[in-house]
C-alpha atoms as a PDB file:
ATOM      1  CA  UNK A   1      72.033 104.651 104.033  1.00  0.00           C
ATOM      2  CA  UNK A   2      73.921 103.588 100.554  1.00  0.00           C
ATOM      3  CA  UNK A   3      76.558 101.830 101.080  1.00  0.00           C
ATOM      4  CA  UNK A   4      76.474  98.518 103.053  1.00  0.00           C
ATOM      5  CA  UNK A   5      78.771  99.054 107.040  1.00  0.00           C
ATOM      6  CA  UNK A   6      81.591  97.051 106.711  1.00  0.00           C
ATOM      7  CA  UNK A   7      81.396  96.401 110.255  1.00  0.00           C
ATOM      8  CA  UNK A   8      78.302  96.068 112.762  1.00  0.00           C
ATOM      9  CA  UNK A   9      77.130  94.832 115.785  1.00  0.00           C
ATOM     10  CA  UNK A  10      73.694  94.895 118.296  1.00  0.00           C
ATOM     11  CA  UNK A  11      75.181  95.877 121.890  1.00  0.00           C
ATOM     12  CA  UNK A  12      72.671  95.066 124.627  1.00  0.00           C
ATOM     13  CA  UNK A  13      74.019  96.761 127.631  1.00  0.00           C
ATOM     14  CA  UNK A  14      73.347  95.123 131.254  1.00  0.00           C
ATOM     15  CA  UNK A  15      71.828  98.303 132.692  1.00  0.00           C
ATOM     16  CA  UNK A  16      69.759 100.671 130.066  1.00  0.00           C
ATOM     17  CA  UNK A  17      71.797 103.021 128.236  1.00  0.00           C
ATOM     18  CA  UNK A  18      70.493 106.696 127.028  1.00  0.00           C
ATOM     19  CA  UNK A  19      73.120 107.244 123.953  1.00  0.00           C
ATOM     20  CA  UNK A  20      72.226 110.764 123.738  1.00  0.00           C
ATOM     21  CA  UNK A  21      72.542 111.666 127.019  1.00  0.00           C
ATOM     22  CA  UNK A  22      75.677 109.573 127.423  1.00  0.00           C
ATOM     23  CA  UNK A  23      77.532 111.064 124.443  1.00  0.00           C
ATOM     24  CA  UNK A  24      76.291 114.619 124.865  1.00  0.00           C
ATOM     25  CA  UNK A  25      79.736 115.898 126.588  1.00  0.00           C
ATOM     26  CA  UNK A  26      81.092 114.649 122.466  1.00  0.00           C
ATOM     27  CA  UNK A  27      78.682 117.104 120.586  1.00  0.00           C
ATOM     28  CA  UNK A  28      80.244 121.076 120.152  1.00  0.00           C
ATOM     29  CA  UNK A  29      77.543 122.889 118.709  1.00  0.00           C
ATOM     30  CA  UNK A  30      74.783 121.778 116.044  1.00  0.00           C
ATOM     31  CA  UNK A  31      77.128 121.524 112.736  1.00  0.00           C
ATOM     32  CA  UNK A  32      80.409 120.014 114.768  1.00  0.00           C
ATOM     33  CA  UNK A  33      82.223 118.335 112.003  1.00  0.00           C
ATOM     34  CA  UNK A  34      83.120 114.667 114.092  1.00  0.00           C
ATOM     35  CA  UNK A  35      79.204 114.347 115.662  1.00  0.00           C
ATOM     36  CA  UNK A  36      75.939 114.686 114.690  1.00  0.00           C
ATOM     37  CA  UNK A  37      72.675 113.705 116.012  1.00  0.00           C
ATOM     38  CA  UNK A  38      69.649 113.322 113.729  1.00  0.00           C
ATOM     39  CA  UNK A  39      66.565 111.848 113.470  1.00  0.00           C
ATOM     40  CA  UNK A  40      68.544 108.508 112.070  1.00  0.00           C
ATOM     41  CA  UNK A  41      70.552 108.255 115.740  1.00  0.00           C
ATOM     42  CA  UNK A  42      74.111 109.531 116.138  1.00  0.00           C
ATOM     43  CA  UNK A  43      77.138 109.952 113.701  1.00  0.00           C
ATOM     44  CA  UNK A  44      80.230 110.233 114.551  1.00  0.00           C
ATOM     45  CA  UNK A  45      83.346 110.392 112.319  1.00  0.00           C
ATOM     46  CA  UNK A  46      86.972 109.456 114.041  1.00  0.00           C
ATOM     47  CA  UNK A  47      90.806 108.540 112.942  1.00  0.00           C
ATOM     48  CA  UNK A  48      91.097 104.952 114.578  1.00  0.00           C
ATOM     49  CA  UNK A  49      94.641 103.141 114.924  1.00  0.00           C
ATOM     50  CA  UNK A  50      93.265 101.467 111.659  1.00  0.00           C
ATOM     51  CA  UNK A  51      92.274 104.457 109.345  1.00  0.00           C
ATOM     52  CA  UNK A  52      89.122 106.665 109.176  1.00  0.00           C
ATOM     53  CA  UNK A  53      85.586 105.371 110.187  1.00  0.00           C
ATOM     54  CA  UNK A  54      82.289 106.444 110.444  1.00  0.00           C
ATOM     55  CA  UNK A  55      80.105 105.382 113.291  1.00  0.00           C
ATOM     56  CA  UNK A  56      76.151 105.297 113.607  1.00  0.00           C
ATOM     57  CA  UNK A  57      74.475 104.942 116.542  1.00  0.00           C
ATOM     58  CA  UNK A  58      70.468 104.088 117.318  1.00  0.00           C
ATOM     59  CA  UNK A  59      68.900 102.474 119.956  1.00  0.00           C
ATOM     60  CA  UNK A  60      65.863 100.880 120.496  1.00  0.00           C
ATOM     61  CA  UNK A  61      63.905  98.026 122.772  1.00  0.00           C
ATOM     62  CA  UNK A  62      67.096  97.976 125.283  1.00  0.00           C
ATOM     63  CA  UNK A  63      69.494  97.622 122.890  1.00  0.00           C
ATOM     64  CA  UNK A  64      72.271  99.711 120.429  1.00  0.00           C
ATOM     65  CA  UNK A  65      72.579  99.155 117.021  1.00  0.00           C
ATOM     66  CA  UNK A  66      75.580 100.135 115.850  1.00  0.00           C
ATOM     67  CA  UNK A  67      77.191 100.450 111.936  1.00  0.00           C
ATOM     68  CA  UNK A  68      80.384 101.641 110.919  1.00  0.00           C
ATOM     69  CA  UNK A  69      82.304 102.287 107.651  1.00  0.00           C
ATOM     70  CA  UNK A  70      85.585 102.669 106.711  1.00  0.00           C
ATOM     71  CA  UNK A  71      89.575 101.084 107.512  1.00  0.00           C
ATOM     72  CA  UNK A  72      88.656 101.790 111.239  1.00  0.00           C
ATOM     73  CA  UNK A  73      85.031 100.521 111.286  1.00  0.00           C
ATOM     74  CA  UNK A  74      86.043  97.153 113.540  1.00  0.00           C
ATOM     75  CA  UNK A  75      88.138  99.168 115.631  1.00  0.00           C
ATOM     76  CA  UNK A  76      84.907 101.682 116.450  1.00  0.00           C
ATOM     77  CA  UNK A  77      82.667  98.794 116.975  1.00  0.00           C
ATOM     78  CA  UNK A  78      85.158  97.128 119.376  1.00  0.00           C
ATOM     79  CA  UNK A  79      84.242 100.495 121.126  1.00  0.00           C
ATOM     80  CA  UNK A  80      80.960 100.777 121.170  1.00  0.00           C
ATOM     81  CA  UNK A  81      80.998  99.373 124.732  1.00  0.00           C
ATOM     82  CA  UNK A  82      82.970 101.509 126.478  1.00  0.00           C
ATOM     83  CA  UNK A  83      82.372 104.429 124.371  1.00  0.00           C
ATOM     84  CA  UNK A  84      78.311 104.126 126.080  1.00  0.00           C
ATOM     85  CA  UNK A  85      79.833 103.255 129.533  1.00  0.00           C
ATOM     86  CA  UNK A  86      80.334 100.051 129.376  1.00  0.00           C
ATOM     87  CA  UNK A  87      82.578  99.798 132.821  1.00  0.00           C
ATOM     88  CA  UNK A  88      81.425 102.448 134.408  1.00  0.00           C
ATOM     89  CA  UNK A  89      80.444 101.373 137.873  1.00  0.00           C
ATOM     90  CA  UNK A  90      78.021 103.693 138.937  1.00  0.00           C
ATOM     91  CA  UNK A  91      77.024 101.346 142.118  1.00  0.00           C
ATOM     92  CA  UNK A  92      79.526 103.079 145.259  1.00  0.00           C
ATOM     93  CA  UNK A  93      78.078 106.400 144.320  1.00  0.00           C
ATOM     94  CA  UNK A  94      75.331 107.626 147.035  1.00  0.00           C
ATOM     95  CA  UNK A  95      73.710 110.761 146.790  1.00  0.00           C
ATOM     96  CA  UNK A  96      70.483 109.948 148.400  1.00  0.00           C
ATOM     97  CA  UNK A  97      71.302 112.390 150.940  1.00  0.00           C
ATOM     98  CA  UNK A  98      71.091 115.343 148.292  1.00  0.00           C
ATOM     99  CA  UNK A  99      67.307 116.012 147.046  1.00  0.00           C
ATOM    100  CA  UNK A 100      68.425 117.436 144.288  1.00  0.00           C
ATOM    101  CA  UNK A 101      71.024 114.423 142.649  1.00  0.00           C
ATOM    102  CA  UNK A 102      68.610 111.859 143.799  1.00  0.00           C
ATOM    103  CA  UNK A 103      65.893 113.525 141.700  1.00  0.00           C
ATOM    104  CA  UNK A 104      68.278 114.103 138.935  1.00  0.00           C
ATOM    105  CA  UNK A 105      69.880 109.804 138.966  1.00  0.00           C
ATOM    106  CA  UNK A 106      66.025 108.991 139.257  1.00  0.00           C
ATOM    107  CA  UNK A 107      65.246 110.715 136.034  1.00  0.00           C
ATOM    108  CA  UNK A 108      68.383 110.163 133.976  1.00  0.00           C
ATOM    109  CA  UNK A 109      68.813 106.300 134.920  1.00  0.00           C
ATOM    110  CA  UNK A 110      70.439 105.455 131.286  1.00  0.00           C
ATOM    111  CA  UNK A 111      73.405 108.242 132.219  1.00  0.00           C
ATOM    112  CA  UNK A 112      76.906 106.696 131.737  1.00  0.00           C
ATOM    113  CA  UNK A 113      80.445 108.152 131.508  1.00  0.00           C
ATOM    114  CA  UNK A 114      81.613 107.420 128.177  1.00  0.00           C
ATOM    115  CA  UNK A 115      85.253 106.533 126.613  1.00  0.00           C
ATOM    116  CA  UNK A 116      85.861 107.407 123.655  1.00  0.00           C
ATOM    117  CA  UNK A 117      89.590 105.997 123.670  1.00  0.00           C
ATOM    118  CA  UNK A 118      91.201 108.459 121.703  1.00  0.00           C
ATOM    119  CA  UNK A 119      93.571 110.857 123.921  1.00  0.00           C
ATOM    120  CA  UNK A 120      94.690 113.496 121.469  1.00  0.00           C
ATOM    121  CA  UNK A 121      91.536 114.692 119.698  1.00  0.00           C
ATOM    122  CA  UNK A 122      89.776 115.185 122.955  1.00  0.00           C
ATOM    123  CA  UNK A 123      92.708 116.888 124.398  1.00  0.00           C
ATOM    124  CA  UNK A 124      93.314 119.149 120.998  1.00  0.00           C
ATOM    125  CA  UNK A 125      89.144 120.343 121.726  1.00  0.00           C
ATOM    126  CA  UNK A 126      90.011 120.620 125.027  1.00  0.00           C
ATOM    127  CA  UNK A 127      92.964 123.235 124.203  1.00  0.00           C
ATOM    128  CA  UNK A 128      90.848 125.014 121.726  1.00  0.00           C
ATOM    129  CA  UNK A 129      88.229 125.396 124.370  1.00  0.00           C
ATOM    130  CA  UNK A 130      91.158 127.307 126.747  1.00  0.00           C
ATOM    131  CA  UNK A 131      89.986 130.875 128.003  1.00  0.00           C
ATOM    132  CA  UNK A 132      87.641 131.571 125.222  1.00  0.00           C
ATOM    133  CA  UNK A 133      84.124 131.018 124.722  1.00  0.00           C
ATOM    134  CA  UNK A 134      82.024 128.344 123.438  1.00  0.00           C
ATOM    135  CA  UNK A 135      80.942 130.429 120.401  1.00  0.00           C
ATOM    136  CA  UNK A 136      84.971 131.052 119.715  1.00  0.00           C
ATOM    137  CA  UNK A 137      85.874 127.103 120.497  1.00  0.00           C
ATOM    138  CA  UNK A 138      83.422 125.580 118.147  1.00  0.00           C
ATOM    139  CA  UNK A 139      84.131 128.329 115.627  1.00  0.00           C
ATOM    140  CA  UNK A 140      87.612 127.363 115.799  1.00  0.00           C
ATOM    141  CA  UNK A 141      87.068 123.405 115.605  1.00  0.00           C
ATOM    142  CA  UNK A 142      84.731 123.465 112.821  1.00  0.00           C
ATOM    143  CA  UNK A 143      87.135 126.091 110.826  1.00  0.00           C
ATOM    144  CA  UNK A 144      90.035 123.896 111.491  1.00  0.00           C
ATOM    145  CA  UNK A 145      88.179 120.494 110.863  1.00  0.00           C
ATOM    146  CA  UNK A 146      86.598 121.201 107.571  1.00  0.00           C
ATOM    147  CA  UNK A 147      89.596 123.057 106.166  1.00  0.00           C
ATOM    148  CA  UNK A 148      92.327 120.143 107.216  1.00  0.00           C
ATOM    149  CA  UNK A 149      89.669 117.083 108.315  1.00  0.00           C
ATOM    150  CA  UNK A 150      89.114 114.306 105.659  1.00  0.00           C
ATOM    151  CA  UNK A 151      85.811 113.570 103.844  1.00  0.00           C
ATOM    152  CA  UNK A 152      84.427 110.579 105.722  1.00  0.00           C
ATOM    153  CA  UNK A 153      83.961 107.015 104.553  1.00  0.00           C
ATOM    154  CA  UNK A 154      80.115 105.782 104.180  1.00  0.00           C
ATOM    155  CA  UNK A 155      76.833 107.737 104.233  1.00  0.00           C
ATOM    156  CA  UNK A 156      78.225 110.511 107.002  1.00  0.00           C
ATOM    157  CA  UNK A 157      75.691 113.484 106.833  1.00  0.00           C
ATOM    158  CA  UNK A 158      77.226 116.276 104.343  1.00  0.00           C
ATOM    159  CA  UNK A 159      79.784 118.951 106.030  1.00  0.00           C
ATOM    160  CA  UNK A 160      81.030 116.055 108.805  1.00  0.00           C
ATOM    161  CA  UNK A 161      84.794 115.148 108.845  1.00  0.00           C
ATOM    162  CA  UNK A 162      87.356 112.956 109.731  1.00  0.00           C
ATOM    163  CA  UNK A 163      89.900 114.378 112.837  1.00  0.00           C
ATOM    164  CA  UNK A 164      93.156 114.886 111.136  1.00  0.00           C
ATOM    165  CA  UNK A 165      96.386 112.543 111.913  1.00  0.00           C
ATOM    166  CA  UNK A 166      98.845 114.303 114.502  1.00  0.00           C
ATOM    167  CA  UNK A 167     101.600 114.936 111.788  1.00  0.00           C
ATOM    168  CA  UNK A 168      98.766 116.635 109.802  1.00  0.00           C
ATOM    169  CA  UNK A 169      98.275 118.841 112.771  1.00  0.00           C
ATOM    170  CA  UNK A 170     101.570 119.900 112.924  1.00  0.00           C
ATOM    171  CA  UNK A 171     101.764 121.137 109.280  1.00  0.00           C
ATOM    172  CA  UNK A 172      98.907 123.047 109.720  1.00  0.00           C
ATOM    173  CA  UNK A 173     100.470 126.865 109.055  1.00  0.00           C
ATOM    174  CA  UNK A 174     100.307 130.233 111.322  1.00  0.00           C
ATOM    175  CA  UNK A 175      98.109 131.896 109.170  1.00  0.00           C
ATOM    176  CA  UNK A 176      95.220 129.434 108.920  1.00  0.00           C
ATOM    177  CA  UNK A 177      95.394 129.043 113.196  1.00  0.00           C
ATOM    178  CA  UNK A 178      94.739 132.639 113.023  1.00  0.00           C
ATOM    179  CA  UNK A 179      92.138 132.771 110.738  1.00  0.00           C
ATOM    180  CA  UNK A 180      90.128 129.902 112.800  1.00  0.00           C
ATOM    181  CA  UNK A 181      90.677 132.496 115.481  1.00  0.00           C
ATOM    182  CA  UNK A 182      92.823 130.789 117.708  1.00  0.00           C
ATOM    183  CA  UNK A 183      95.787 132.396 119.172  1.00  0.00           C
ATOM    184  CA  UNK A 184      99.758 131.711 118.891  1.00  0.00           C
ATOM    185  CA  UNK A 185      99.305 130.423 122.821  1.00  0.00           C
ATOM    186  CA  UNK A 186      96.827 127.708 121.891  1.00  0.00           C
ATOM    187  CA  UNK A 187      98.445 126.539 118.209  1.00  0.00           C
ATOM    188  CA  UNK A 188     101.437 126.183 120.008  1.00  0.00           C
ATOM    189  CA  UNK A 189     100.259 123.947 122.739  1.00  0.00           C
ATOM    190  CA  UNK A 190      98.564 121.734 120.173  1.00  0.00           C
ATOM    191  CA  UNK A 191     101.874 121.640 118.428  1.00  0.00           C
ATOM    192  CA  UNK A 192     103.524 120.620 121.746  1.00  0.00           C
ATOM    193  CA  UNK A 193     101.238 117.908 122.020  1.00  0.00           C
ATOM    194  CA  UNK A 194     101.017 116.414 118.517  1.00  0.00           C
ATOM    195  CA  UNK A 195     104.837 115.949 118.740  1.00  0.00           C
ATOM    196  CA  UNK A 196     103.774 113.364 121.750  1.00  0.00           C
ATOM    197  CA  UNK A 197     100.837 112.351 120.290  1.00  0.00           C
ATOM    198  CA  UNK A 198     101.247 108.650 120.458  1.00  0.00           C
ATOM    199  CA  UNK A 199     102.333 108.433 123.837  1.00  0.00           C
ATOM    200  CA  UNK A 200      99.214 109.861 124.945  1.00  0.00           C
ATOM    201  CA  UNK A 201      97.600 107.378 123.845  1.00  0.00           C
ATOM    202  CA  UNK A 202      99.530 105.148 125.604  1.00  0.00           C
ATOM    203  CA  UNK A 203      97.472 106.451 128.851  1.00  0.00           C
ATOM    204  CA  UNK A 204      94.838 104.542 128.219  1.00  0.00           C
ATOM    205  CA  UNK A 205      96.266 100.964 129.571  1.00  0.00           C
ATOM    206  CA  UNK A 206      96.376 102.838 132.745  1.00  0.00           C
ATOM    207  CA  UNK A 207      92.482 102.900 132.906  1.00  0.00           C
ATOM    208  CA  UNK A 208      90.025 105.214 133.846  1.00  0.00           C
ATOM    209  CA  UNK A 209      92.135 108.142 134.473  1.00  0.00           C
ATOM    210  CA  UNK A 210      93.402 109.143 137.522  1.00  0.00           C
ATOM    211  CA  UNK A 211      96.842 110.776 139.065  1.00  0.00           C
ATOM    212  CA  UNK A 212      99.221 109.205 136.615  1.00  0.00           C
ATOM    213  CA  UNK A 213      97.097 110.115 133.755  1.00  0.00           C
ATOM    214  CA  UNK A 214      96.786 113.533 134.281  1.00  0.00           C
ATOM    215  CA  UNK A 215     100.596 114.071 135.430  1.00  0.00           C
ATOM    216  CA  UNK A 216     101.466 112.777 131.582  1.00  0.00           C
ATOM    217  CA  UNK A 217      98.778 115.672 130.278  1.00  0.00           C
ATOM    218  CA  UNK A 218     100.103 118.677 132.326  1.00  0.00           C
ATOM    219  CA  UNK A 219     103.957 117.312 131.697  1.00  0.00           C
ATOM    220  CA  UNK A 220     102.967 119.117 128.015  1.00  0.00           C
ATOM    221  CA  UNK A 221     103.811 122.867 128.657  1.00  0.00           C
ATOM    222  CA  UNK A 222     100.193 124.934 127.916  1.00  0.00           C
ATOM    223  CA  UNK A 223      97.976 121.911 129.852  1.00  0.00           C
ATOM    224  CA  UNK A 224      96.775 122.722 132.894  1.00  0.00           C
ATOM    225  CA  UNK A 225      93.995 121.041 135.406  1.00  0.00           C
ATOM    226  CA  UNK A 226      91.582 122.048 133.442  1.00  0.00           C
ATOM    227  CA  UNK A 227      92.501 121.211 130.392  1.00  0.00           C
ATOM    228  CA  UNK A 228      93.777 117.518 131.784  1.00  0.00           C
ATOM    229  CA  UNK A 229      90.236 116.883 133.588  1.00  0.00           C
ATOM    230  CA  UNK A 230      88.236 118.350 130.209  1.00  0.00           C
ATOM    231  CA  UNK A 231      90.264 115.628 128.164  1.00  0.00           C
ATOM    232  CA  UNK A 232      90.051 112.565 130.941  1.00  0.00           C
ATOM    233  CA  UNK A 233      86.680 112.737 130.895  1.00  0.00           C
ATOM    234  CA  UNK A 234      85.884 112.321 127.500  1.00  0.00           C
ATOM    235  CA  UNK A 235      88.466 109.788 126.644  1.00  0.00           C
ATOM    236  CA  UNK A 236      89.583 107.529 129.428  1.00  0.00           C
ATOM    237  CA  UNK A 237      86.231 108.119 131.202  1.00  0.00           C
ATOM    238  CA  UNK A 238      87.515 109.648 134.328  1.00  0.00           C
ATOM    239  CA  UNK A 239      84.707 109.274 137.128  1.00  0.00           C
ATOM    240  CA  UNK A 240      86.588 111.759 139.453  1.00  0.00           C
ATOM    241  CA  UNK A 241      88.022 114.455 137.368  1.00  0.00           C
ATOM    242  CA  UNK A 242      86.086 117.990 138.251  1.00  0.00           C
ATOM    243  CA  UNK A 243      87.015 120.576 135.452  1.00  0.00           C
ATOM    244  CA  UNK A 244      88.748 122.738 138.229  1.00  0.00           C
ATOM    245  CA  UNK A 245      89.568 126.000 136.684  1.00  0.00           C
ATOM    246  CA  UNK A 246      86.298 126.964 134.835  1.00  0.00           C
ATOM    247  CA  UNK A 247      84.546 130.235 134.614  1.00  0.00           C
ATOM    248  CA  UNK A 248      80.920 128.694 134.869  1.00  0.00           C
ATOM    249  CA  UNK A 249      81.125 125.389 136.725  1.00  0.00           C
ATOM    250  CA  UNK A 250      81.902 126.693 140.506  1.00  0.00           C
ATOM    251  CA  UNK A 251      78.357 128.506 140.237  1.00  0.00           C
ATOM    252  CA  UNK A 252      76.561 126.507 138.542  1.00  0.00           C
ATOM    253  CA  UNK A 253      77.654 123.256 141.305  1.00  0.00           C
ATOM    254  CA  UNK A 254      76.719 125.651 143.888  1.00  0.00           C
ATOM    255  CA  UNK A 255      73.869 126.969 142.915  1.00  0.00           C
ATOM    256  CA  UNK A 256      72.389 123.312 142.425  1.00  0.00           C
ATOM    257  CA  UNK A 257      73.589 121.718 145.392  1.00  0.00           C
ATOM    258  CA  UNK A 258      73.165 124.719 147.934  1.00  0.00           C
ATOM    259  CA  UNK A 259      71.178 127.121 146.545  1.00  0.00           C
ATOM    260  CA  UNK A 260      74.313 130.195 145.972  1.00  0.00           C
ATOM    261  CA  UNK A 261      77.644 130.272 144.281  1.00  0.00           C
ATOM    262  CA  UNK A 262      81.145 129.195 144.799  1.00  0.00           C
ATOM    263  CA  UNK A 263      84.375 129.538 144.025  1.00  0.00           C
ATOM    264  CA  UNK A 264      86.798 126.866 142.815  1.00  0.00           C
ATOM    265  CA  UNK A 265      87.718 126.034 146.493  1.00  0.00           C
ATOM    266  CA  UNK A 266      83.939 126.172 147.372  1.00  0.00           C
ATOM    267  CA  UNK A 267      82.981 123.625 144.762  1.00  0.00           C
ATOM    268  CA  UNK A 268      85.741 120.956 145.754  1.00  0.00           C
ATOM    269  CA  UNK A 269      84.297 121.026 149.048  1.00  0.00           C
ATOM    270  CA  UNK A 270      80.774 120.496 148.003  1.00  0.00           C
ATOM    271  CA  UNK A 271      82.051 117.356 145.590  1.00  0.00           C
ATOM    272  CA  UNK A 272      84.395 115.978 148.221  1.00  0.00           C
ATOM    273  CA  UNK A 273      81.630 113.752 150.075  1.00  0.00           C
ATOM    274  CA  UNK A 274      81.612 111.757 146.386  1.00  0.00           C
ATOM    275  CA  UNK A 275      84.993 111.608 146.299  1.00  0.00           C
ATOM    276  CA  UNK A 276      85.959 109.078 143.376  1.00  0.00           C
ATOM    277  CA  UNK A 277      82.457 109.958 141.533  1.00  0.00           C
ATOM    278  CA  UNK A 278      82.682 113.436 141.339  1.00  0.00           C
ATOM    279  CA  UNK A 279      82.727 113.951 137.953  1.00  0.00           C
ATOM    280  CA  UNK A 280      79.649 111.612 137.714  1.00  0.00           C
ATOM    281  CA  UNK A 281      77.722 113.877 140.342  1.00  0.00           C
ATOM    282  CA  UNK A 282      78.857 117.069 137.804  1.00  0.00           C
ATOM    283  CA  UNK A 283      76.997 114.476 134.918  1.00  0.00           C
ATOM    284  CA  UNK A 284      74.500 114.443 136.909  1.00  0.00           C
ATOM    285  CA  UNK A 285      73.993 118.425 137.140  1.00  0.00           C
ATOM    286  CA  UNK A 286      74.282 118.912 133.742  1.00  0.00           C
ATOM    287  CA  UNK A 287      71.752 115.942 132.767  1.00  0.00           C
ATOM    288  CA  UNK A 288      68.883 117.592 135.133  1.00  0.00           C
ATOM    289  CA  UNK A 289      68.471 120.813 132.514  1.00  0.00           C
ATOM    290  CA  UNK A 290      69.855 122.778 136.080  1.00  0.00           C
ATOM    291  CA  UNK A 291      70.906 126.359 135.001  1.00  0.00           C
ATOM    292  CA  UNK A 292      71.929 128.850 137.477  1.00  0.00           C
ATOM    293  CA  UNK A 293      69.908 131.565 137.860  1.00  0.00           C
ATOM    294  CA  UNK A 294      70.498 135.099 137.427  1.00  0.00           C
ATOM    295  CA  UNK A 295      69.329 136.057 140.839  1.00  0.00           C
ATOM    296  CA  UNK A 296      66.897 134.894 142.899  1.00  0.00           C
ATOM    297  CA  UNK A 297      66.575 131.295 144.560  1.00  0.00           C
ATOM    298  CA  UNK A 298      67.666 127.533 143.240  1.00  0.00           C
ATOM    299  CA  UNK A 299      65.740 126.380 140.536  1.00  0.00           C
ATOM    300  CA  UNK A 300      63.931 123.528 140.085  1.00  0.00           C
ATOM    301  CA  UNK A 301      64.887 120.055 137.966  1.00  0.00           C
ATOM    302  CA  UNK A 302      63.203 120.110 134.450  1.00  0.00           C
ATOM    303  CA  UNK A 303      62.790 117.410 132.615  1.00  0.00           C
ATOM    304  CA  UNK A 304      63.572 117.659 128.998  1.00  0.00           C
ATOM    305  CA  UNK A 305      63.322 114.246 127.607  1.00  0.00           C
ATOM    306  CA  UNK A 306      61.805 113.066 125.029  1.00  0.00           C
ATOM    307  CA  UNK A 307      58.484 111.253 126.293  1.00  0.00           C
END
């Protein structure tokens, strides 16, 4: 690393902390533009209320070391906290009675909910993410982000940058949406939302999510429950915000916690004895490596962390 952080700090969190884990729900695919994780820790580039910054993340011996560069490197490090879960109160949620969540909380103990604090990028991902797949979303961000996205400040790894301002959004013309491959449907809800882009924000003295929070999202024409709970979770970090809606989720919950697939309706039902948590119990899914199978019975937890 060249040039000297302008800003840094050591965060020793009460309870251990995995950052990779924590932050994975962040990373959309291995050459997103805003987040990177190499062999140096974590990057991640983001428009703060102050200007651009960079952010890098490492841990070691119980603690985070944390650097940051640019107009909005105090504002990230104010963040580090809460951005690895500082807050999130883990301690009403019981799922001793479930084999399979016990297993997965014993073996992921450094799992948090992060917040990242920043309303509109994670809902703009979320919209781009809307009825397509993964391959098509993260085609589109990356098209969008390196064409319109500013070069960030400090040593950021080469092709990363910096989420564009709302009013940049807006200017952004027809032709380039549709050459990122996103449709009129979805460049017109981002529009929508960019116009009220500072009042999202605003959302976030309300806390964690919740009710109120996701009535402001879906008052947007184009955001649904899905696309509310998708953004929540990443940047108020919502503990009990299910991504209701999705193609592969129902299955994949009920495949895990029963052993055969659900619907929508099915999966609520499953979640609603951790009512409050349940987005920390679908964290908790996704952390154990679970993937439903093509036929045949549930699978077994593997563990894939590093030893």
């Amino acid at each position: 690393m060249d040039a000297a952080p302008l800003a840094c700090t050591t965060y020793t969190p009460p309870t251990p902390v995995d950052i990779r884990v924590t932050l994975r729900p962040l990373v959309r695919g291995r050459l997103d533009p805003t987040m990177r994780v190499d062999d140096s820790g974590i990057w991640r580039t983001m428009l703060t209320p102050m200007g651009p910054a960079t952010l890098h993340l490492t841990s070691a011996a119980g603690s985070v070391e944390a650097r940051a560069w640019g107009d909005g490197a105090e504002w990230a490090i104010a963040g580090v906290p809460e951005l690895l879960g500082d807050g999130d109160d883990w301690s009403g949620l019981d799922v001793s009675g479930n084999p399979f969540l016990a297993e997965s909380r014993r073996r992921n103990p450094g799992l948090r909910l992060l917040r990242t604090r920043q309303v509109f990028e994670m809902l703009l991902v979320a919209i781009l993410e809307q009825k397509v797949t993964g391959i098509e979303a993260r085609r589109g961000w990356r098209t969008l982000l390196t064409k319109f996205g500013d070069v960030p400040p400090g040593p950021a790894p080469e092709g990363m940058r910096v989420f564009p301002s709302a009013e940049r959004w807006r200017r952004v013309p027809s032709w380039e949406w549709h050459t990122a491959g996103v449709g009129p449907q979805r460049s017109a809800t981002v529009m929508r939302a960019a116009s009220v882009a500072s009042s999202l924000e605003r959302t976030l003295s309300h806390g964690r999510g919740g009710p109120e929070v996701a009535a402001k999202l879906r008052s947007i024409p184009g955001i649904g429950v899905w696309t509310a709970a998708e953004t929540t979770q990443r940047s108020h970090g919502d503990p009990d915000s299910p991504s209701v809606g999705d193609y592969h989720l129902p299955a994949v919950v009920g495949w895990a916690l029963i052993g055969k697939p659900v619907d929508d309706d099915g999966m609520l039902e499953l979640l609603e004895p951790y009512a409050g948590h349940r987005q920390r119990v679908m964290r908790l899914i996704e952390a154990s490596g679970f993937r439903k199978p093509a036929f045949g019975p549930r699978m077994t937890i593997q563990d894939h962390r590093r030893h």
